[in-house]
N, C-alpha and C. Protein backbone atom coordinates (compact mmCIF):
# COMPACT_ATOMS: atom_id res chain seq x y z
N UNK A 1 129.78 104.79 70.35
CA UNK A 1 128.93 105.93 70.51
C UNK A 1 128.31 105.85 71.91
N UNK A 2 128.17 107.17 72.47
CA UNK A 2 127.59 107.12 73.64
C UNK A 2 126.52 107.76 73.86
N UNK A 3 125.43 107.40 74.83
CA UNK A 3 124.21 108.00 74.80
C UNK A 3 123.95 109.43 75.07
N UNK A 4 124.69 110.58 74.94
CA UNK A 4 125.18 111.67 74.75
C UNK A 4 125.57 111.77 73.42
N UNK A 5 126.41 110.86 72.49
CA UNK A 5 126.51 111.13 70.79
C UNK A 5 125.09 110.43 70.62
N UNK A 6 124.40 109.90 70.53
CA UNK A 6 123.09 108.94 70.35
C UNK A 6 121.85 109.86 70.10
N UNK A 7 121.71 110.58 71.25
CA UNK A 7 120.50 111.28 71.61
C UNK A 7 121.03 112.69 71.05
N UNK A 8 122.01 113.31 70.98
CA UNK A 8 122.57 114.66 70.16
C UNK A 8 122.15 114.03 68.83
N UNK A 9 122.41 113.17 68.18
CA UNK A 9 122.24 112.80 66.47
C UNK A 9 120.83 113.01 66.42
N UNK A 10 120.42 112.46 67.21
CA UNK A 10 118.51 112.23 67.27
C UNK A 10 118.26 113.44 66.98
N UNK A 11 118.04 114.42 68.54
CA UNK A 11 117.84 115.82 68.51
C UNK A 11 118.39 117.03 67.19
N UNK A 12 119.79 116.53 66.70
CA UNK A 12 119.70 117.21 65.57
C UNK A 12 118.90 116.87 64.28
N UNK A 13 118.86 115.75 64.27
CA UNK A 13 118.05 114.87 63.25
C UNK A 13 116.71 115.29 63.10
N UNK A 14 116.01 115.53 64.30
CA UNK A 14 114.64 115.76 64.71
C UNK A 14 114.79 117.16 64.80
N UNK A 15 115.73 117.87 64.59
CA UNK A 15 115.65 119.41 65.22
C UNK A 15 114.67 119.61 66.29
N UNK A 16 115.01 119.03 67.43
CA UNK A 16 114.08 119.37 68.68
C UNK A 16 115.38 119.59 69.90
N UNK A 17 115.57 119.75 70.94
CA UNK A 17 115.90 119.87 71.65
C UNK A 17 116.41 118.14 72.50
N UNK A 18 117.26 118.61 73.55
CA UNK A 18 117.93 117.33 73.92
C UNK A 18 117.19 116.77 74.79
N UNK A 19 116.26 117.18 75.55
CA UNK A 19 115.25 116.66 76.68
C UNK A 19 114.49 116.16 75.83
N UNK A 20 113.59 116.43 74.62
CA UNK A 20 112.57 115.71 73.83
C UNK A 20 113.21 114.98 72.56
N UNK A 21 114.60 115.26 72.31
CA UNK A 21 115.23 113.91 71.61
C UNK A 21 115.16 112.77 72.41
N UNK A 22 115.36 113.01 73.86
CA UNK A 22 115.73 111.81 75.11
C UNK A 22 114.51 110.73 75.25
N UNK A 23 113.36 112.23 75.00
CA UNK A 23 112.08 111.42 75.54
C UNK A 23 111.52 110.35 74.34
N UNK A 24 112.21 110.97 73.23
CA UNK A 24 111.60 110.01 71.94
C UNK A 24 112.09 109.14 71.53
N UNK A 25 113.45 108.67 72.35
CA UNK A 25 114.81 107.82 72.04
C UNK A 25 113.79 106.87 72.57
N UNK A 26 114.01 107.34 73.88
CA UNK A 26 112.75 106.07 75.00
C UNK A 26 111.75 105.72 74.49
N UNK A 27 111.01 105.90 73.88
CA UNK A 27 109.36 105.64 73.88
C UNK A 27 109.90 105.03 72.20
N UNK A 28 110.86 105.45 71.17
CA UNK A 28 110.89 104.43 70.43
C UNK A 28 111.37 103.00 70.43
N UNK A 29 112.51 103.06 71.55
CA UNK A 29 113.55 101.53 72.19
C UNK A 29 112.37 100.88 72.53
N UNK A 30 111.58 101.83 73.27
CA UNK A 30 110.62 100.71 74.36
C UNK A 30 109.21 100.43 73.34
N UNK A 31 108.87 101.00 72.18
CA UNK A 31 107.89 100.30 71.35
C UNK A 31 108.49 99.33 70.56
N UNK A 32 109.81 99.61 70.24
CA UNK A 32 110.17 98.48 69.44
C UNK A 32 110.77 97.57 69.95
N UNK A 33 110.77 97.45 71.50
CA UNK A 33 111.18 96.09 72.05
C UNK A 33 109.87 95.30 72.07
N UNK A 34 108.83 96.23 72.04
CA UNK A 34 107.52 95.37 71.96
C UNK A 34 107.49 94.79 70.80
N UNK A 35 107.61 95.33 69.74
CA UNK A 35 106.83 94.93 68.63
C UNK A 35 108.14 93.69 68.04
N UNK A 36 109.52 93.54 68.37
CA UNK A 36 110.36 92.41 67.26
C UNK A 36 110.41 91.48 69.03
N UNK A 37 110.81 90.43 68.24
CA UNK A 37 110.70 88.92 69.77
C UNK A 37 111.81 89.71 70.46
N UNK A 38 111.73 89.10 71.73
CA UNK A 38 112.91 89.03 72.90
C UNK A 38 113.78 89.26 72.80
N UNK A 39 114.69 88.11 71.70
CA UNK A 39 115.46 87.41 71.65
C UNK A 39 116.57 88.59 70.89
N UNK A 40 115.83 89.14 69.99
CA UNK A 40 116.11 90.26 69.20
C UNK A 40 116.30 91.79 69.89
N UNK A 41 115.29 91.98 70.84
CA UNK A 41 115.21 92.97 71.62
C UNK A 41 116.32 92.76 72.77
N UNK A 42 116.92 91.98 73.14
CA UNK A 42 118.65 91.41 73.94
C UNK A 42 119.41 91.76 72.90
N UNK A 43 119.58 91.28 71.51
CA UNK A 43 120.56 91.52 70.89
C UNK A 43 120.81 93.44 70.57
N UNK A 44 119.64 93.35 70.32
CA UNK A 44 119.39 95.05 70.38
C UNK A 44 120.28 95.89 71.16
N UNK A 45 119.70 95.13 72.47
CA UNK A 45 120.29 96.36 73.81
C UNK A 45 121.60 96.18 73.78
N UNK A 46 121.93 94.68 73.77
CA UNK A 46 123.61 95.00 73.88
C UNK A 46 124.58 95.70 73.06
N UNK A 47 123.89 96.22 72.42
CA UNK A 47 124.39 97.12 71.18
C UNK A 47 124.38 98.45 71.35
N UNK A 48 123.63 99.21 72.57
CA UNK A 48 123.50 100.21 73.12
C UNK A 48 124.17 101.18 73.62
N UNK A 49 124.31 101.99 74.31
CA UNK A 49 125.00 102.95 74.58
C UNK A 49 124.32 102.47 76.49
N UNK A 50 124.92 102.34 77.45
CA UNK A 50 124.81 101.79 78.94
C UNK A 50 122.97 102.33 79.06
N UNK A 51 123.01 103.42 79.11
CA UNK A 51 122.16 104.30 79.27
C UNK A 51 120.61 104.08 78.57
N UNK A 52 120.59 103.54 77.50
CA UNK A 52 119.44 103.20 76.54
C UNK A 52 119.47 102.07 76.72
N UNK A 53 120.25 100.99 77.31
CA UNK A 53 119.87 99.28 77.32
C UNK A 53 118.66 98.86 77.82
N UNK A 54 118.33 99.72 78.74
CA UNK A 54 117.42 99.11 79.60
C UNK A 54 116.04 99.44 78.26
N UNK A 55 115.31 100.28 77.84
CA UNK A 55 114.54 100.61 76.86
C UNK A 55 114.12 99.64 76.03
N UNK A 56 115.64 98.83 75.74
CA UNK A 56 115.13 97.90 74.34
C UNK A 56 114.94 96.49 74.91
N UNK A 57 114.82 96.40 76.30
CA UNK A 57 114.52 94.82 76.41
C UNK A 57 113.45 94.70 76.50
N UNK A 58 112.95 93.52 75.97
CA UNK A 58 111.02 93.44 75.61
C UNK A 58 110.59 92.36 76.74
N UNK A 59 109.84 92.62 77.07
CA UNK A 59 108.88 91.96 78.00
C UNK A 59 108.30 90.69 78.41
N UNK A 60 108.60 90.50 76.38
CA UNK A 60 108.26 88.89 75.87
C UNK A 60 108.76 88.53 75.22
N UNK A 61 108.92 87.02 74.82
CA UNK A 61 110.07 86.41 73.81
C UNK A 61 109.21 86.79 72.49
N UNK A 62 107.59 86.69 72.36
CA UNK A 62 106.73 87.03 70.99
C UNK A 62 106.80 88.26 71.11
N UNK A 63 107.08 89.28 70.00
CA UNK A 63 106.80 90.41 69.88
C UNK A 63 105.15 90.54 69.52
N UNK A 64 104.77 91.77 69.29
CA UNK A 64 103.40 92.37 69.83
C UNK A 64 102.86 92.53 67.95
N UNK A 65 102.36 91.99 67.42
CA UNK A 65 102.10 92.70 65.72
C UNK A 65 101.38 93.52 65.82
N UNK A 66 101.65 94.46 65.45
CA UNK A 66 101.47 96.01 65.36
C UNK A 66 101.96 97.08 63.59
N UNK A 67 101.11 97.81 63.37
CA UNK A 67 101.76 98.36 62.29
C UNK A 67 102.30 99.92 62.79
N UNK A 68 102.18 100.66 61.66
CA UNK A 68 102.76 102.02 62.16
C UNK A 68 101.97 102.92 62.39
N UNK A 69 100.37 102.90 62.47
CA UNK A 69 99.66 103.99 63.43
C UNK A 69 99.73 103.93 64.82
N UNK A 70 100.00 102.29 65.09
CA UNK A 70 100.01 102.12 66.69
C UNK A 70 101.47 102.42 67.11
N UNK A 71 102.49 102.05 66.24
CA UNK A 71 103.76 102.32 66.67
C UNK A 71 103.95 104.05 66.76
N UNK A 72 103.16 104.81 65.94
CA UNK A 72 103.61 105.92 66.18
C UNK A 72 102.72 106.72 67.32
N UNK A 73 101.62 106.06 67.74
CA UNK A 73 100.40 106.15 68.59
C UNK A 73 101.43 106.04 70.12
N UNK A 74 101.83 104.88 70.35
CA UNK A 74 102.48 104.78 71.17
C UNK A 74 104.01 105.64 71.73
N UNK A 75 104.35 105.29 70.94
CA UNK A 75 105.86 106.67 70.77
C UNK A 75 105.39 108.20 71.32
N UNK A 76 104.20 108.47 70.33
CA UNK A 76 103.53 109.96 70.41
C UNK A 76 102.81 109.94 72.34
N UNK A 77 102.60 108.71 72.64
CA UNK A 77 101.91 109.10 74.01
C UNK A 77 103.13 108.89 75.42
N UNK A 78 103.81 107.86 75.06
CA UNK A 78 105.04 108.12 75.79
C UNK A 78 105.87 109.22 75.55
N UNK A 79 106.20 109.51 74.19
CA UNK A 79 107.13 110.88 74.58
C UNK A 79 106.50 112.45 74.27
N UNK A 80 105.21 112.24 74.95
CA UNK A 80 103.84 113.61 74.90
C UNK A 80 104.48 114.46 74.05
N UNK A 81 104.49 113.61 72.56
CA UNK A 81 104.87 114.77 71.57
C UNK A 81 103.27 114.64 70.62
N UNK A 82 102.98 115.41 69.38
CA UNK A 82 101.82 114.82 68.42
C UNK A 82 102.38 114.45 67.61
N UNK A 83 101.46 112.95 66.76
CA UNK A 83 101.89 112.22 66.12
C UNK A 83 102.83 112.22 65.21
N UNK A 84 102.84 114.37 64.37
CA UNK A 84 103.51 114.13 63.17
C UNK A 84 104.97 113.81 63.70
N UNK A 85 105.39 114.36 65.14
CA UNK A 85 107.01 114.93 66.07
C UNK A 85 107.47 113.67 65.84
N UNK A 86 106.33 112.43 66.51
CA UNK A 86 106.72 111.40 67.15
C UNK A 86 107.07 110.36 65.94
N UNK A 87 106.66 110.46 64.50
CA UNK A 87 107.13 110.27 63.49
C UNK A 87 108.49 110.63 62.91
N UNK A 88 108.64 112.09 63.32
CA UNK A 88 109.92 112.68 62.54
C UNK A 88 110.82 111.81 63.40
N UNK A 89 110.68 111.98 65.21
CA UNK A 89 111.91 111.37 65.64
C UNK A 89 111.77 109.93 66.10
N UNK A 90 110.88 108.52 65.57
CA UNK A 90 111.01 107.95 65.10
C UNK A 90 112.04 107.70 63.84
N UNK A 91 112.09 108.18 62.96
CA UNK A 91 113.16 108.52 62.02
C UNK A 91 114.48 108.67 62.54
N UNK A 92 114.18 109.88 62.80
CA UNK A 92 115.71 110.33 63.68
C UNK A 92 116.26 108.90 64.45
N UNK A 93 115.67 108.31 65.48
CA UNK A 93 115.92 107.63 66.24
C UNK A 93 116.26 106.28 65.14
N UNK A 94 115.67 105.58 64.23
CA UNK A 94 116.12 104.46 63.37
C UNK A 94 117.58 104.92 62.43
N UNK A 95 117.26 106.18 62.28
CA UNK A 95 118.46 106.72 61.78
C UNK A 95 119.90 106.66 61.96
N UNK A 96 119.73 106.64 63.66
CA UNK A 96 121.12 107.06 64.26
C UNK A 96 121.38 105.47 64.62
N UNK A 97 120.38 104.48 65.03
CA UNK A 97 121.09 103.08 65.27
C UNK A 97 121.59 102.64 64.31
N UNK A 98 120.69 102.90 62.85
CA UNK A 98 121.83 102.30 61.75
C UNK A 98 123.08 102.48 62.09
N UNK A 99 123.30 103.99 62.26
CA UNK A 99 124.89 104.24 62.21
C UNK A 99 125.22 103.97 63.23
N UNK A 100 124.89 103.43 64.66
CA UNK A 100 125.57 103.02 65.87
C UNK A 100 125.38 101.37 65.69
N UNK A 101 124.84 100.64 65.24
CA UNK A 101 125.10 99.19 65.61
C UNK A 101 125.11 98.84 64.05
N UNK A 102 126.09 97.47 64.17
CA UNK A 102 126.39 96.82 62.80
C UNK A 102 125.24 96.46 61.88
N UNK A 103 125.64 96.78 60.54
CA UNK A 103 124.33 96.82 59.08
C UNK A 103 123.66 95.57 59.54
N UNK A 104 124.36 94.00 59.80
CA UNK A 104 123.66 93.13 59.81
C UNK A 104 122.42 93.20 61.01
N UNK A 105 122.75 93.67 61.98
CA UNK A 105 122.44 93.76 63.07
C UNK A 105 121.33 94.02 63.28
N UNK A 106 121.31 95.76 62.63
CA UNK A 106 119.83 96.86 62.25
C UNK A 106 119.02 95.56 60.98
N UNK A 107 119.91 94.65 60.26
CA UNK A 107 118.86 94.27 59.09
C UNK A 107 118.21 93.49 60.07
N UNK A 108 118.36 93.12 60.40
CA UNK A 108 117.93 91.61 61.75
C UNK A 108 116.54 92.48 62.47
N UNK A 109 117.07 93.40 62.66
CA UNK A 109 115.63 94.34 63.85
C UNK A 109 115.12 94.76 63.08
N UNK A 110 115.13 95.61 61.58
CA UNK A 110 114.44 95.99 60.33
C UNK A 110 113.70 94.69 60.02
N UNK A 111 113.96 93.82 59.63
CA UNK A 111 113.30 92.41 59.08
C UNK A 111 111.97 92.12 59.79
N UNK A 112 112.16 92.12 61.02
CA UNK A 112 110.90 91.61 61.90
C UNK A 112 109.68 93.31 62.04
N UNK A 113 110.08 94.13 61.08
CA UNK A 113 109.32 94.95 61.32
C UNK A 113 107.94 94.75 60.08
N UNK A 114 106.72 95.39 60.36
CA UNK A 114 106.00 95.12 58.88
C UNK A 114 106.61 96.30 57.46
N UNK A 115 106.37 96.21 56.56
CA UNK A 115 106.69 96.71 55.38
C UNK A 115 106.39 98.13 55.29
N UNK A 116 105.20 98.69 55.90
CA UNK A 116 104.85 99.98 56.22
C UNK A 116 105.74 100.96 57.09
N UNK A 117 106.15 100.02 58.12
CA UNK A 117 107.73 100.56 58.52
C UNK A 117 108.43 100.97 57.95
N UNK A 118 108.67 100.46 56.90
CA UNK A 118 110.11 101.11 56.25
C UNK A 118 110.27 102.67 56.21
N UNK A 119 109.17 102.95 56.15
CA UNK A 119 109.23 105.04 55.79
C UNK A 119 110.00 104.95 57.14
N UNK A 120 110.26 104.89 58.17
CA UNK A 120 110.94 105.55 59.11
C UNK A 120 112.11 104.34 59.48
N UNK A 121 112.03 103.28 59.11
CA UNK A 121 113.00 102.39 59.85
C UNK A 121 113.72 101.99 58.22
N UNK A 122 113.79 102.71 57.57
CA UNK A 122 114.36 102.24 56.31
C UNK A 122 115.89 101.70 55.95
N UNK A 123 115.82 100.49 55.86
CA UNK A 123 117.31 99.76 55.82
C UNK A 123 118.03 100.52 55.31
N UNK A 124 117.79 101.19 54.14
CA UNK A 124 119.27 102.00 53.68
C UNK A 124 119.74 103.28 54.09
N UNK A 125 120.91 103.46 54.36
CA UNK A 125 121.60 104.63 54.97
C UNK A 125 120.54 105.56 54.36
N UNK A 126 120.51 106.73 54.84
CA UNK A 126 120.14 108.31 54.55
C UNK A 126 120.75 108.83 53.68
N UNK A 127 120.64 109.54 52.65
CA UNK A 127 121.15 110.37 51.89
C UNK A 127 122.23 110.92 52.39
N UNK A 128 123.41 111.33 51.83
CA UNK A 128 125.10 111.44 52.71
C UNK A 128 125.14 112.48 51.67
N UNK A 129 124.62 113.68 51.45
CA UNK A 129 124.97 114.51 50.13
C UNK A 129 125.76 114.35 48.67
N UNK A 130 125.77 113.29 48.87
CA UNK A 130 126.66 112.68 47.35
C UNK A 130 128.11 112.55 48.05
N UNK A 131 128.31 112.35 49.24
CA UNK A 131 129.79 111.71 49.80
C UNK A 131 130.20 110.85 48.88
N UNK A 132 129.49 109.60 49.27
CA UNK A 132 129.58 108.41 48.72
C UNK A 132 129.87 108.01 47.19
N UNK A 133 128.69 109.00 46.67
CA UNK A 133 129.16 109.34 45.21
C UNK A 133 130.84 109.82 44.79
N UNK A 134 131.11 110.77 45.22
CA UNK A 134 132.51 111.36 45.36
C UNK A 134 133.62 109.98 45.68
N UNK A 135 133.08 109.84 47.03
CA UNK A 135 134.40 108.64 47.25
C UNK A 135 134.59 107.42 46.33
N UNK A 136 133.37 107.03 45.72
CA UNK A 136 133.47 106.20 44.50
C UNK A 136 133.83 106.37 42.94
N UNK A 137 133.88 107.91 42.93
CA UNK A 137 134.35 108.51 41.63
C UNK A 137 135.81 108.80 41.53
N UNK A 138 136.54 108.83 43.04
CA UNK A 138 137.77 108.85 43.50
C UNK A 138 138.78 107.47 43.06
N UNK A 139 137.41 106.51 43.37
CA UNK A 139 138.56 105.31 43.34
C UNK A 139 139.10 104.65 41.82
N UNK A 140 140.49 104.33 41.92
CA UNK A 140 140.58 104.14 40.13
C UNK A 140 139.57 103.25 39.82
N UNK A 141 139.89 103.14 38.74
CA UNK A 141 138.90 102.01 37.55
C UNK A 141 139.40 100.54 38.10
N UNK A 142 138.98 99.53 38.13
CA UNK A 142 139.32 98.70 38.37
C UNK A 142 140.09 97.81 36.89
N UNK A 143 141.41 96.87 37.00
CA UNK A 143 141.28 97.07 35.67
C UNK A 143 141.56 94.96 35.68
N UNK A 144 141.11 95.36 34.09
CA UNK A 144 140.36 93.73 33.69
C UNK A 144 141.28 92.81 33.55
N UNK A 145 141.76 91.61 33.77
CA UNK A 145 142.79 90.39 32.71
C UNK A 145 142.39 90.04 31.73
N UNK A 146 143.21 90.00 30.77
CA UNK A 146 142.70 89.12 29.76
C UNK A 146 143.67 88.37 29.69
């Protein structure tokens, strides 16, 4: 995926436009390189699209403990949206890395977040309209030995 598919997922996600998907991509990479260690915030970026690497490298090897009024405090003042925007595309933005970097990967940067996080950084995929359902009702029965 490239930071052109990245920031389009966002912006549709967020239904906002592609200049303030861009601005909220940034201001979420760059709060959450603060808030998980270094070490994590490297593994992060290299997982990136060229364009967004620079965002997720953190500053410090300790990340910053923080919950989610400041995380969305911060987001909301870097990407001069109000808090509820900077929430939705928070979302948007955890949304679309699931699906751009490997499950283990996102669990690794999900993990070091606090528990209140989860409403927007929530480990499990998004609702897929009952795809998933379908493709599993597709597959035969599995069948038993005796």
């Amino acid at each position: 995926m490239d930071s052109n598919d990245f920031i389009g997922m966002v912006a549709k996600r967020a239904n906002t436009s592609s200049a303030r998907a861009t601005a909220l991509t940034q201001a979420t990479l760059r709060t959450l390189a603060e808030r998980i260690d270094g070490g994590e915030a490297r593994d992060l970026a290299t997982q990136l699209p060229e364009d967004l690497k620079a965002y997720a490298f953190a500053s410090s090897e300790t990340g910053e403990r923080f919950g989610l009024d400041v995380f969305v405090q911060r987001v909301s003042g870097r990407a001069e949206v109000e808090p509820a925007l900077a929430e939705i595309g928070m979302r948007a933005v955890f949304d679309t890395l699931r699906e751009a970097i490997p499950p283990g990967d996102y669990d690794d940067v999900v993990a070091q977040l606090p528990a209140e996080l989860e409403q927007v950084a929530d480990p499990v995929a998004p609702f897929d309209g009952g795809a998933a359902a379908v493709r599993c009702a597709a597959r035969p029965a599995p069948r038993h030995r005796r």
